[in-house]
N, C-alpha and C. Protein backbone atom coordinates (compact mmCIF):
# COMPACT_ATOMS: atom_id res chain seq x y z
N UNK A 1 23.37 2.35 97.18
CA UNK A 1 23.05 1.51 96.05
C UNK A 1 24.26 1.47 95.11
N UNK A 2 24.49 0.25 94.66
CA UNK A 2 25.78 0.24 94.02
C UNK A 2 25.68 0.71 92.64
N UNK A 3 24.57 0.84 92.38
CA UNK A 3 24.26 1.37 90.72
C UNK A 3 24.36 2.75 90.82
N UNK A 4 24.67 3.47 91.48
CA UNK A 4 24.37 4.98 91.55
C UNK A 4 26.25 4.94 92.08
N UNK A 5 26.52 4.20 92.64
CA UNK A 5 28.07 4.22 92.20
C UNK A 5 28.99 4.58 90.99
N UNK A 6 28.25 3.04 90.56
CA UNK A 6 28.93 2.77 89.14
C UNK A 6 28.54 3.49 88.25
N UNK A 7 27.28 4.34 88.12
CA UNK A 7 27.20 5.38 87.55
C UNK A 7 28.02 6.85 87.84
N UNK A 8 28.33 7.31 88.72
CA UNK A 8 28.92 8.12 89.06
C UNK A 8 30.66 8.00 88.45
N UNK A 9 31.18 6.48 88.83
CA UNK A 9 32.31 6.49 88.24
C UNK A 9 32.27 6.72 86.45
N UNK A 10 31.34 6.47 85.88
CA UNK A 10 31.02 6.90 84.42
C UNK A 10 30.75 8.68 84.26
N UNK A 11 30.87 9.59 85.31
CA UNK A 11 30.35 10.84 84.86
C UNK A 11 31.95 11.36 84.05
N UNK A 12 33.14 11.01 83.84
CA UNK A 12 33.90 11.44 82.98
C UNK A 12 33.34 11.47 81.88
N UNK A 13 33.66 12.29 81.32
CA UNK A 13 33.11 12.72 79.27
C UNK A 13 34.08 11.52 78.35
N UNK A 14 35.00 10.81 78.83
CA UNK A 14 36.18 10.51 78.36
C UNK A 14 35.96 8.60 78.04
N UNK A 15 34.61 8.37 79.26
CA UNK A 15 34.94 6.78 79.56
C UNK A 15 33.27 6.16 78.95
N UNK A 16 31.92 7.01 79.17
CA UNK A 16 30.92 6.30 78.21
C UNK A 16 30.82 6.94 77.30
N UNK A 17 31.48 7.81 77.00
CA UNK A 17 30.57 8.48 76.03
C UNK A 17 31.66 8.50 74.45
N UNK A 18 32.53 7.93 74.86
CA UNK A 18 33.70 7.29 74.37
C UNK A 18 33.06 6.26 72.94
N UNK A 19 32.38 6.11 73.21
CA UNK A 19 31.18 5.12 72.25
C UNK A 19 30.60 5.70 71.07
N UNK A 20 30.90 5.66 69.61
CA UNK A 20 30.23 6.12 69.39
C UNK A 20 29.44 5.66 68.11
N UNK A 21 29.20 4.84 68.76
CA UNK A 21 27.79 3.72 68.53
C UNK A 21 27.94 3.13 66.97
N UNK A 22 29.59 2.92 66.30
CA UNK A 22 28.97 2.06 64.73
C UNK A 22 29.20 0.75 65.18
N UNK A 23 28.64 -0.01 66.09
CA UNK A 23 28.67 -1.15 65.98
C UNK A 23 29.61 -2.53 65.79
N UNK A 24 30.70 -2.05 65.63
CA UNK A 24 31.74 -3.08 65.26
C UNK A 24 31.98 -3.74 66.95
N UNK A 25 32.00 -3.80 68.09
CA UNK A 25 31.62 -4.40 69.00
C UNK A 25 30.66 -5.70 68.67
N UNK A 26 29.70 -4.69 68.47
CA UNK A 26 28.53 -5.77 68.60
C UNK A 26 28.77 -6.90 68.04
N UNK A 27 29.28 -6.69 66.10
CA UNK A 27 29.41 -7.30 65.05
C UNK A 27 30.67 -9.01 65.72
N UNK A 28 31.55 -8.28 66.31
CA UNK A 28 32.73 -9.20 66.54
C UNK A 28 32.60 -9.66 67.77
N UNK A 29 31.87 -9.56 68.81
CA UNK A 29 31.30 -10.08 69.83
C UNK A 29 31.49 -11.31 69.87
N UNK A 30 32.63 -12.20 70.81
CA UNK A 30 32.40 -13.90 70.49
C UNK A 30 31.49 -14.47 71.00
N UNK A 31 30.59 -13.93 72.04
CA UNK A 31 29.43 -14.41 73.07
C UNK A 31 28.60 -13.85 72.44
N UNK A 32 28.25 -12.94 71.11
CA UNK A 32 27.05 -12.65 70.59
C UNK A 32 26.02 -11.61 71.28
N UNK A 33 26.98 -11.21 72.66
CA UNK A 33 26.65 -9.95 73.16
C UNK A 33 26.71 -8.67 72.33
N UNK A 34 25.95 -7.26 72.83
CA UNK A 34 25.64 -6.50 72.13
C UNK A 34 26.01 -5.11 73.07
N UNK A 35 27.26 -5.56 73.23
CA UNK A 35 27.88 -4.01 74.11
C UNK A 35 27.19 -2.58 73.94
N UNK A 36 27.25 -2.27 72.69
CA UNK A 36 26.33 -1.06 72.23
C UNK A 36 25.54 -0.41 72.52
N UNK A 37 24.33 -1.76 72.67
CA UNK A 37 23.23 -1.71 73.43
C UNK A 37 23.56 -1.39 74.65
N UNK A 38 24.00 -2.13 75.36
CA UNK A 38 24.19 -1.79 76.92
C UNK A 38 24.75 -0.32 77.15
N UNK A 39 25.86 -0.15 76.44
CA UNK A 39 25.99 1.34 76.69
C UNK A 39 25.40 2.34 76.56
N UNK A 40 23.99 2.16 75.29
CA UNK A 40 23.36 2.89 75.27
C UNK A 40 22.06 2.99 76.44
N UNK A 41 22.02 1.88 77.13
CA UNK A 41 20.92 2.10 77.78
C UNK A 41 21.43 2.85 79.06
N UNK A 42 23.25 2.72 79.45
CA UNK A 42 23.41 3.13 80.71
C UNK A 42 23.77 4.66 80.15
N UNK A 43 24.16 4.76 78.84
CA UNK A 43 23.36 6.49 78.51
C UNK A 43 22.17 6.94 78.97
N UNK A 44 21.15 6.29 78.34
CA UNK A 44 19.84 6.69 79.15
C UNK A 44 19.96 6.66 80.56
N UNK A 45 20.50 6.05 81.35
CA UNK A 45 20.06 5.94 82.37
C UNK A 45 21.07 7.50 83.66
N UNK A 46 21.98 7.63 82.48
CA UNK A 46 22.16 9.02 83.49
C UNK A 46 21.48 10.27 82.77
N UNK A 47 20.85 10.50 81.72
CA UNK A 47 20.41 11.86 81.23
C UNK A 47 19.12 11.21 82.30
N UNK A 48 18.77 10.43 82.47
CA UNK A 48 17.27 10.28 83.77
C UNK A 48 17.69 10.76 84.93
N UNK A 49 19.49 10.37 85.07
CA UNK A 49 19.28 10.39 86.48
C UNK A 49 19.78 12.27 86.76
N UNK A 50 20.58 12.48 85.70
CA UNK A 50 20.59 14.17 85.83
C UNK A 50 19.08 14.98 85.54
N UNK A 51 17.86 14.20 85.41
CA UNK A 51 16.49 15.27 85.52
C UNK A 51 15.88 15.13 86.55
């Protein structure tokens, strides 16, 4: 599964976690995307996948 890839290439301490979440992404976004968000959810999605 390619998501369990691309998660794996994220287990450096250095590359998601790199984030630390005040928003100025989001704010200057020219597509009105919400990077933030997304990073935070693929946070969640490895403290799930390490239990």
């Amino acid at each position: 599964e390619a998501t369990g890839e691309r998660l794996d290439d994220l287990e450096d301490p250095f590359r998601l976690y790199r984030c630390i979440t005040i928003m100025n992404c989001a704010q200057t976004c020219p597509k009105g995307l919400n990077p933030a968000r997304a990073i935070a959810e693929i946070k969640k999605m490895m403290v799930e996948r390490q239990v």
